[in-house]
Protein backbone atom coordinates (compact mmCIF):
# COMPACT_ATOMS: atom_id res chain seq x y z
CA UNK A 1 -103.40 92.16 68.25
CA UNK A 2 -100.19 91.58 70.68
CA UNK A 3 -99.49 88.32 71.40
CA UNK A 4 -100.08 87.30 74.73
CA UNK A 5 -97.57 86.45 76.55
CA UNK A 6 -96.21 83.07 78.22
CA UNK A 7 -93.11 82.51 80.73
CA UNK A 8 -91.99 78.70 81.18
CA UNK A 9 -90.39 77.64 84.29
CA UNK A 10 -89.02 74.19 83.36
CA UNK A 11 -87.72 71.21 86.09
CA UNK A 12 -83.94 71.63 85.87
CA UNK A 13 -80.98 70.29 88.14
CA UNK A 14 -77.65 72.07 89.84
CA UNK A 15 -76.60 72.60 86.35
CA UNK A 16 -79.96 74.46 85.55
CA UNK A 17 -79.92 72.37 82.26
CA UNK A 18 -83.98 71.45 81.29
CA UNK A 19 -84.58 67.72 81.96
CA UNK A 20 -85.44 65.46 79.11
CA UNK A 21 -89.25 65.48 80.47
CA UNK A 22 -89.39 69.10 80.34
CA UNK A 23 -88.12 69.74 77.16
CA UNK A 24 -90.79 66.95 75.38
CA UNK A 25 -93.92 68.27 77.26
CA UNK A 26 -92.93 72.10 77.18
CA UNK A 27 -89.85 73.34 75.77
CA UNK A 28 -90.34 71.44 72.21
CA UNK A 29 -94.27 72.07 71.71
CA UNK A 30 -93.86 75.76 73.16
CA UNK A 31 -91.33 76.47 70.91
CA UNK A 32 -93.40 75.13 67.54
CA UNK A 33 -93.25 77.94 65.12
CA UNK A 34 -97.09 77.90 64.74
CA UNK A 35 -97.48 78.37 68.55
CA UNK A 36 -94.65 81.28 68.64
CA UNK A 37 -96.97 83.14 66.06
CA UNK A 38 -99.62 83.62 68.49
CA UNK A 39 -97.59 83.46 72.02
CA UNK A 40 -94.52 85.20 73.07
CA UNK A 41 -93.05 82.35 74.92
CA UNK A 42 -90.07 82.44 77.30
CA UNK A 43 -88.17 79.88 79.11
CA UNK A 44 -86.27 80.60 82.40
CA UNK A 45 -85.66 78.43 85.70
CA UNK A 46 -87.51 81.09 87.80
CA UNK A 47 -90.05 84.10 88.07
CA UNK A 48 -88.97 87.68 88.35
CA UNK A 49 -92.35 88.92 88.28
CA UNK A 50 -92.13 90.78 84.81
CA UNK A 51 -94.97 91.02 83.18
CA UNK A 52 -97.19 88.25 81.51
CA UNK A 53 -99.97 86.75 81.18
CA UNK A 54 -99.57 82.88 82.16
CA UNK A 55 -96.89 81.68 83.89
CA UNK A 56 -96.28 77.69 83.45
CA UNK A 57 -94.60 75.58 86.14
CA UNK A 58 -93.59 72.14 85.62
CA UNK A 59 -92.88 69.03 87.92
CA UNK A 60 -90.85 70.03 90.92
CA UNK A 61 -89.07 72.81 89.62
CA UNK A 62 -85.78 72.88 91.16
CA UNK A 63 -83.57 70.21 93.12
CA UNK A 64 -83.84 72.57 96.10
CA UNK A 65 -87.67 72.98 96.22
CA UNK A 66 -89.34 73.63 99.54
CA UNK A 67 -92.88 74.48 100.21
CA UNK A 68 -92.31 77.75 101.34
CA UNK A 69 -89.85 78.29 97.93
CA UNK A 70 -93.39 77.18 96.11
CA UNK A 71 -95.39 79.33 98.07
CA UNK A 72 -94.06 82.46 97.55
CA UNK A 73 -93.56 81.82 93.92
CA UNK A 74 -97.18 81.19 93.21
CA UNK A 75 -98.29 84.27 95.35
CA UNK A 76 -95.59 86.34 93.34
CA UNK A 77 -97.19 84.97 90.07
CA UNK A 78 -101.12 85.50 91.26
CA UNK A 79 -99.88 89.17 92.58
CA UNK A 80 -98.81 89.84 89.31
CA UNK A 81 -102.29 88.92 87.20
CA UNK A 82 -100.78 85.94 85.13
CA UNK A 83 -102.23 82.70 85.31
CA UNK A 84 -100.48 79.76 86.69
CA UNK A 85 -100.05 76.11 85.29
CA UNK A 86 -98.91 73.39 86.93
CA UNK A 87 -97.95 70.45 84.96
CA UNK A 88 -97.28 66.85 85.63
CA UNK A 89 -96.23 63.78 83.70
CA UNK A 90 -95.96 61.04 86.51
CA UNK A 91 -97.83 60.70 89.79
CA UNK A 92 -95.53 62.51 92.22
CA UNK A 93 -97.22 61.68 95.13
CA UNK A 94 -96.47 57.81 94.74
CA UNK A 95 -92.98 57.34 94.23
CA UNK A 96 -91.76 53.75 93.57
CA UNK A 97 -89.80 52.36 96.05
CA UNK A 98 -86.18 53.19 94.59
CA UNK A 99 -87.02 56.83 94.63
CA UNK A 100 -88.96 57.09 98.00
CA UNK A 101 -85.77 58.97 99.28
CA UNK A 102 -87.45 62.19 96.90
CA UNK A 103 -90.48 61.56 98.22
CA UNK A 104 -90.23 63.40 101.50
CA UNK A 105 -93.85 65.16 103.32
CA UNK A 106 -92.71 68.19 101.84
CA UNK A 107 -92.56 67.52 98.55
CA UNK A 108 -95.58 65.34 98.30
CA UNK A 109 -97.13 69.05 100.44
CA UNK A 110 -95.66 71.19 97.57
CA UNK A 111 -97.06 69.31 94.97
CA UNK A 112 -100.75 69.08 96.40
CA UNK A 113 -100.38 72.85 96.64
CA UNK A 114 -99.46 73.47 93.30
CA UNK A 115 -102.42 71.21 91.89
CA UNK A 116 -104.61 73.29 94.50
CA UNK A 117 -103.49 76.66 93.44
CA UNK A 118 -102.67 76.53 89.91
CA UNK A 119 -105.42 77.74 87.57
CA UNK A 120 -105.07 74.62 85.36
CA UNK A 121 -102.75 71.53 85.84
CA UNK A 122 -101.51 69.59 82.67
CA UNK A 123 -101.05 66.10 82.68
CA UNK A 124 -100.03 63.29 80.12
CA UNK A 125 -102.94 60.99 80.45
CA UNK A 126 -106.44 60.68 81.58
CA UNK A 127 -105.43 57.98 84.89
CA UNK A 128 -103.39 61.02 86.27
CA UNK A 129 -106.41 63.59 85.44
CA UNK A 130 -108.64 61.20 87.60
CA UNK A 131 -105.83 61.18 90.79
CA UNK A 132 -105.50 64.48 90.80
CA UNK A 133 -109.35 65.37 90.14
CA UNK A 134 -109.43 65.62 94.04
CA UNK A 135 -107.11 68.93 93.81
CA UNK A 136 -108.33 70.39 90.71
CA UNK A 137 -111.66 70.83 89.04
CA UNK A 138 -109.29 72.36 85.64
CA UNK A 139 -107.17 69.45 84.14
CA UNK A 140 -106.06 69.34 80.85
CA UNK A 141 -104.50 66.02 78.95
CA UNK A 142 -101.90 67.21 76.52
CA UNK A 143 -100.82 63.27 75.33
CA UNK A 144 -96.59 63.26 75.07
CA UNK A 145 -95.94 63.73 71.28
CA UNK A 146 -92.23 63.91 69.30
CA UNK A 147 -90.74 66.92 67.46
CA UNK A 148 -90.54 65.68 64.17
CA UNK A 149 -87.42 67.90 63.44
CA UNK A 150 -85.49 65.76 65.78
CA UNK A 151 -86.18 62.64 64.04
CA UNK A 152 -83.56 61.62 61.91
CA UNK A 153 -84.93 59.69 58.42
CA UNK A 154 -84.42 55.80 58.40
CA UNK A 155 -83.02 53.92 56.00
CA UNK A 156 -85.39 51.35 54.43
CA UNK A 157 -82.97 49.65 52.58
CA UNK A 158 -81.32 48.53 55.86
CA UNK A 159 -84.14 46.62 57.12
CA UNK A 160 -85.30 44.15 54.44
CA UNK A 161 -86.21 40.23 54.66
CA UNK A 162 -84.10 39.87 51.19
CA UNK A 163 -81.04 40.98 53.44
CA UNK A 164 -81.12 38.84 56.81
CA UNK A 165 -78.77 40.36 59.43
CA UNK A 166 -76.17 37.96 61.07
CA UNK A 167 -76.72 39.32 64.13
CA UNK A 168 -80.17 40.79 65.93
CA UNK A 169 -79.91 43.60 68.23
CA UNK A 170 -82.31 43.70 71.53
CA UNK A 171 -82.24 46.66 72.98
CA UNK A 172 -83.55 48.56 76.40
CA UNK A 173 -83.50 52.81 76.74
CA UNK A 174 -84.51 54.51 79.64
CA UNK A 175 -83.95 56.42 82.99
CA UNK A 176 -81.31 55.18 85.37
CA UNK A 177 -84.37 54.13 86.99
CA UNK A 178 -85.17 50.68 85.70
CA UNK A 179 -83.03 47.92 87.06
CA UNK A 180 -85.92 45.82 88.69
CA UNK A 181 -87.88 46.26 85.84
CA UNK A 182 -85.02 44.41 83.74
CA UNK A 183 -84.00 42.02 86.88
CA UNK A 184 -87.94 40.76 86.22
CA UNK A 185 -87.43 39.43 82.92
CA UNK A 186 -83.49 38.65 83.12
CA UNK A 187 -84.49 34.83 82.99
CA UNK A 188 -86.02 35.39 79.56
CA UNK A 189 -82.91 37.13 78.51
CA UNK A 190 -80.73 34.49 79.22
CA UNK A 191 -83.35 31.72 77.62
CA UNK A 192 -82.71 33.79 74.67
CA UNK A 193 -79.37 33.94 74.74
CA UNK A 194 -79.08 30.03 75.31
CA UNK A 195 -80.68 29.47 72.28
CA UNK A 196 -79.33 31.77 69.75
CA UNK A 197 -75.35 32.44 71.51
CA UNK A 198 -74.02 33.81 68.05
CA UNK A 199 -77.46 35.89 66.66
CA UNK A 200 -78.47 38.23 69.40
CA UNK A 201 -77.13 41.02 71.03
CA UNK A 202 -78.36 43.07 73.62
CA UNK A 203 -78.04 46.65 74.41
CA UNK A 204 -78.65 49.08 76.93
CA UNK A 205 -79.23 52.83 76.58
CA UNK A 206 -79.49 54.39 80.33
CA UNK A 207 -81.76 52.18 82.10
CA UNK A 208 -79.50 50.26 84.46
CA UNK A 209 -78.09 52.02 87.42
CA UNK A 210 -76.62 49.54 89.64
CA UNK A 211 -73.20 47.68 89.50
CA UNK A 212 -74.78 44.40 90.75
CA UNK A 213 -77.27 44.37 87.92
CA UNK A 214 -74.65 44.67 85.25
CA UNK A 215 -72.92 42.01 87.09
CA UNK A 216 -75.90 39.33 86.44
CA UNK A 217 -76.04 40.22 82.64
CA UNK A 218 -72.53 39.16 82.79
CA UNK A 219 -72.33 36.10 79.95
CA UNK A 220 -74.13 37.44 77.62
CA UNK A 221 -73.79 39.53 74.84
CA UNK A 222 -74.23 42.93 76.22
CA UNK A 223 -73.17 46.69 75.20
CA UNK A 224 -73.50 49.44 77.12
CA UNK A 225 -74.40 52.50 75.36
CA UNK A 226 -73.61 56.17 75.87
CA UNK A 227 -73.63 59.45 73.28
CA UNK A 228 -71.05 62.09 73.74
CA UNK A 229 -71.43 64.41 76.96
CA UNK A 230 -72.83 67.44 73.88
CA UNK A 231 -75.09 65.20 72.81
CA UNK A 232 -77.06 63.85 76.12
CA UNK A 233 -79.37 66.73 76.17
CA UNK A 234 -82.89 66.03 74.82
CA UNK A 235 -82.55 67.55 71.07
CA UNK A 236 -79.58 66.30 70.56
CA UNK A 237 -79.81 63.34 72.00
CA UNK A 238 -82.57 62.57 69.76
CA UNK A 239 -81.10 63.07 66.79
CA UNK A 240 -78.33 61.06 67.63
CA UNK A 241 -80.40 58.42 68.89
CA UNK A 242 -82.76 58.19 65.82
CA UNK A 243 -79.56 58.35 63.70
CA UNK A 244 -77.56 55.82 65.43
CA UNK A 245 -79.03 53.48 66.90
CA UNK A 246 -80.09 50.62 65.30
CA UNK A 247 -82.29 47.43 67.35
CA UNK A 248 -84.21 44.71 65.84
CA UNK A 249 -86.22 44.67 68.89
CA UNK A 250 -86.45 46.90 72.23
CA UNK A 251 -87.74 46.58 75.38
CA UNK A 252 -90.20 48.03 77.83
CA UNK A 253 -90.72 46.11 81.02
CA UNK A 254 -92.76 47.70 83.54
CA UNK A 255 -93.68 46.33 86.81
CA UNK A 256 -97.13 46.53 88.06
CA UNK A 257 -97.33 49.29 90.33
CA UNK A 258 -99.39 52.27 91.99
CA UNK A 259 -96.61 54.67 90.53
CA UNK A 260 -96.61 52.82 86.57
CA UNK A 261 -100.53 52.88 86.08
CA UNK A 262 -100.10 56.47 85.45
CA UNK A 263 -96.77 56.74 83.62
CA UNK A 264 -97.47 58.02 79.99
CA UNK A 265 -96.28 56.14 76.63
CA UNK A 266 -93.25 57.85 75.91
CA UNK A 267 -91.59 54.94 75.33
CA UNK A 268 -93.41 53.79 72.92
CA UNK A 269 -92.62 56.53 70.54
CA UNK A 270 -89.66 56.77 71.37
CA UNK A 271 -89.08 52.83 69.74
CA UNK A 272 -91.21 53.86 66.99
CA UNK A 273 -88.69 56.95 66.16
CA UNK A 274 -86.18 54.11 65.65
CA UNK A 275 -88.51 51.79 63.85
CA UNK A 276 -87.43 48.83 66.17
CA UNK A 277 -90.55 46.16 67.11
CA UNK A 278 -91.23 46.83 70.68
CA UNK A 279 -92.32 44.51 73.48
CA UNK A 280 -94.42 45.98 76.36
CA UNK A 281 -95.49 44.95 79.26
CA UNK A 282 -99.10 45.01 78.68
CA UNK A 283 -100.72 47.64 81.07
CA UNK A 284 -102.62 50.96 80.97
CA UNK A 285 -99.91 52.78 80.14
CA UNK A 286 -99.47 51.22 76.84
CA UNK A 287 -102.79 49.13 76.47
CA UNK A 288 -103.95 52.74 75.23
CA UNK A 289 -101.55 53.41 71.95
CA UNK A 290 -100.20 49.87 71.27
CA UNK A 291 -101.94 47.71 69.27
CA UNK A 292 -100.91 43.84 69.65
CA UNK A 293 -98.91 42.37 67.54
CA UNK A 294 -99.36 45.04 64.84
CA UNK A 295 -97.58 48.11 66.06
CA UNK A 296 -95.57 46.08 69.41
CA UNK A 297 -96.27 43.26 71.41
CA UNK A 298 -98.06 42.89 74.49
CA UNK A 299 -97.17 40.62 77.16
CA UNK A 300 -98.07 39.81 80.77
CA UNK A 301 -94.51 40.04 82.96
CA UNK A 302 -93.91 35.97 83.30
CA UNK A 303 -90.56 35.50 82.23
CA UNK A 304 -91.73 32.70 79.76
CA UNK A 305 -94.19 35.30 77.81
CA UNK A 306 -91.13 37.61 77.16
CA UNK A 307 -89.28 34.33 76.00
CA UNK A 308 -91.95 33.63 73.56
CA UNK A 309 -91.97 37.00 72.02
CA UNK A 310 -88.72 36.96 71.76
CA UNK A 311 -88.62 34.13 69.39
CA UNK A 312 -91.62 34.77 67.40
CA UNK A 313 -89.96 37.86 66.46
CA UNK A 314 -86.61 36.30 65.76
CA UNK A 315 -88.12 33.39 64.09
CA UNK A 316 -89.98 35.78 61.55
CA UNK A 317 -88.82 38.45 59.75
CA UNK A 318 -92.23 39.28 58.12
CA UNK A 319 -93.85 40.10 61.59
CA UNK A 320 -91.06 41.74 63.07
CA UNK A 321 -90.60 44.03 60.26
CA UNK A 322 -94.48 44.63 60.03
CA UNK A 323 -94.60 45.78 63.18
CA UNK A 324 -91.57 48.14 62.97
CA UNK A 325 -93.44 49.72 59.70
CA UNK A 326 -96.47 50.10 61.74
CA UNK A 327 -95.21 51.45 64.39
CA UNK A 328 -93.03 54.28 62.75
CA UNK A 329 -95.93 55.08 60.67
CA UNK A 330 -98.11 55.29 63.64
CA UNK A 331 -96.14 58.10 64.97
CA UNK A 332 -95.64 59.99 61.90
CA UNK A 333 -99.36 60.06 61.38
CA UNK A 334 -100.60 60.42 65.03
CA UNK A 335 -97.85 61.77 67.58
CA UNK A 336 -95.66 64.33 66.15
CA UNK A 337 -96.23 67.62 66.69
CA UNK A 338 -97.43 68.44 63.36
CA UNK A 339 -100.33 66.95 63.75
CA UNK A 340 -100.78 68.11 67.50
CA UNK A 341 -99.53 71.99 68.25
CA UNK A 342 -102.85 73.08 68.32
CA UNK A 343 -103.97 71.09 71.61
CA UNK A 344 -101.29 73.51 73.25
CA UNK A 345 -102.89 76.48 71.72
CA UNK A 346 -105.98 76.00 72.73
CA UNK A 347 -105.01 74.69 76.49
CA UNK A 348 -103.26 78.16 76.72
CA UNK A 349 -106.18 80.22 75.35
CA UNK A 350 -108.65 77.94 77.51
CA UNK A 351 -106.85 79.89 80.46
């Protein structure tokens, strides 16, 4: 029997490289050897109406998108007989307020009409099946998982109580996207720091954008972190940052708003690839894989709960390392995509 056959149009920018996003959710999975046994799977940055028999779109496409760019894509795709999914990993249509300049009526039109007109939408996690129940009766929660191949092997032997560091590193990795989420627990950084001048260090992956942020981290012990221009696209990236990178503790603030409640837990896993003991903000988003105090922390966003954690975990090298255990055996036995290739299979044949 042929195998049926699946074209991937993946978000990309002016350099038509595949964001991070896309290449977690789509490029990675769809690309499993198990799944390429039974699919012929392609991956492109646009339709040219060859034959096939689903067509998968993801996020906004393109930095150019229009609605009438969307529009006659889809009807090229439905023309043709292939089936179309739309797929989403953050709620698009509430934009915090540092991106509300992407957030134009068009966009937030385009995306309603994909989730109207696709034939199934994808999304990461059930609160963004329930907002966009309203423009699709065919949803499908594919939970973010890791690639295994790109995960570098730790070394035990470097995190052991027998061998106390000199110096503990607290890190932060992210989007250019979270400067207010930092700014909201900056007091608890520098409580930290006050107590413990010549044992912590923090660094930051991404994350911060702005010059005035850096500016109030200024006193403490900071790095800034960057891998090599080859090495900033996703696969690479993380195998350099499972190989590299090395934190005692990383962070995950989150404020509290309409756009977070339905951002997925990639974080999480992320941490756990690096087998560093996380501290979340506690919220949907990670109330759902995170289990207190054995596989991260969960605290509420006062400044003085941060501190806390902060010093339970430097004050105890049983917990801290208990938890990083945990949580990198979590994800080896839960959210790789070993253990997870099939949901994609069967989303695609449930089309």
């Amino acid at each position: 029997m042929p195998r049926r056959k699946v074209h991937v149009i993946y978000e990309h920018g002016h350099d038509n490289r595949p964001f991070g996003s896309a290449s977690i959710r789509l490029l990675r999975p769809l690309s499993y050897p198990p799944i390429k046994e039974k699919f012929e799977v392609s991956f492109a940055t646009t339709y040219e109406g060859k034959p096939t028999d689903i067509v998968i779109l993801d996020r906004l496409w393109r930095p150019d998108v229009t609605l009438p760019l969307v529009e006659k894509l889809v009807e090229s795709i439905h023309r043709s007989g292939a089936k179309l999914i739309y797929t989403l990993d953050d709620n698009l249509l509430e934009l915090p307020i540092h991106q509300q300049d992407l957030l134009t009526e068009e966009r937030s039109q385009t995306v309603r009409f994909l989730l109207s007109h696709a034939n199934q939408v994808w999304v990461t996690t059930l609160a963004l099946k329930e907002r966009f129940s309203e423009y699709s009766s065919s949803i499908e929660i594919l939970r973010n998982t890791l690639d295994e191949r790109l995960l570098a092997p730790r070394l035990k032997s470097l995190d052991h109580p027998k061998f106390p560091k000199k110096r503990m590193v607290i890190g932060m990795m992210g989007t250019y996207t979270h400067d207010d989420d930092l700014l909201m627990i900056l007091p608890a950084l520098k409580e930290v720091h006050k107590r413990h001048p010549d044992r912590v260090e923090f660094q930051f992956l991404g994350a911060i954008l702005r010059d005035e942020t850096r500016d109030q981290l200024s006193g403490l012990s900071v790095r800034f972190l960057r891998p090599n221009a080859v090495e900033g696209e996703y696969p690479l990236f993380m195998l350099w940052f499972t190989s590299q990178i090395r934190w005692d503790i990383a962070l995950a603030p989150l404020q509290i708003t309409p756009f977070n409640r339905y951002k997925s837990d990639i974080k999480f896993l992320d941490y756990c690839a690096i087998g560093a003991a996380g501290v979340f903000t506690q919220m949907p988003v990670y109330e759902e894989s995170v289990r207190d105090r054995l596989t991260g922390m969960l605290v509420d966003n006062q400044p003085e709960s941060w501190s806390q954690a902060f010093e339970e975990l430097l004050g105890d090298d049983e917990l801290r390392l208990a938890i990083s255990r945990n949580a990198t055996q979590y994800l080896f036995s839960e959210r790789i995509l070993a253990y997870h290739y099939q949901d994609w299979i069967k989303a695609l044949e449930s089309v």
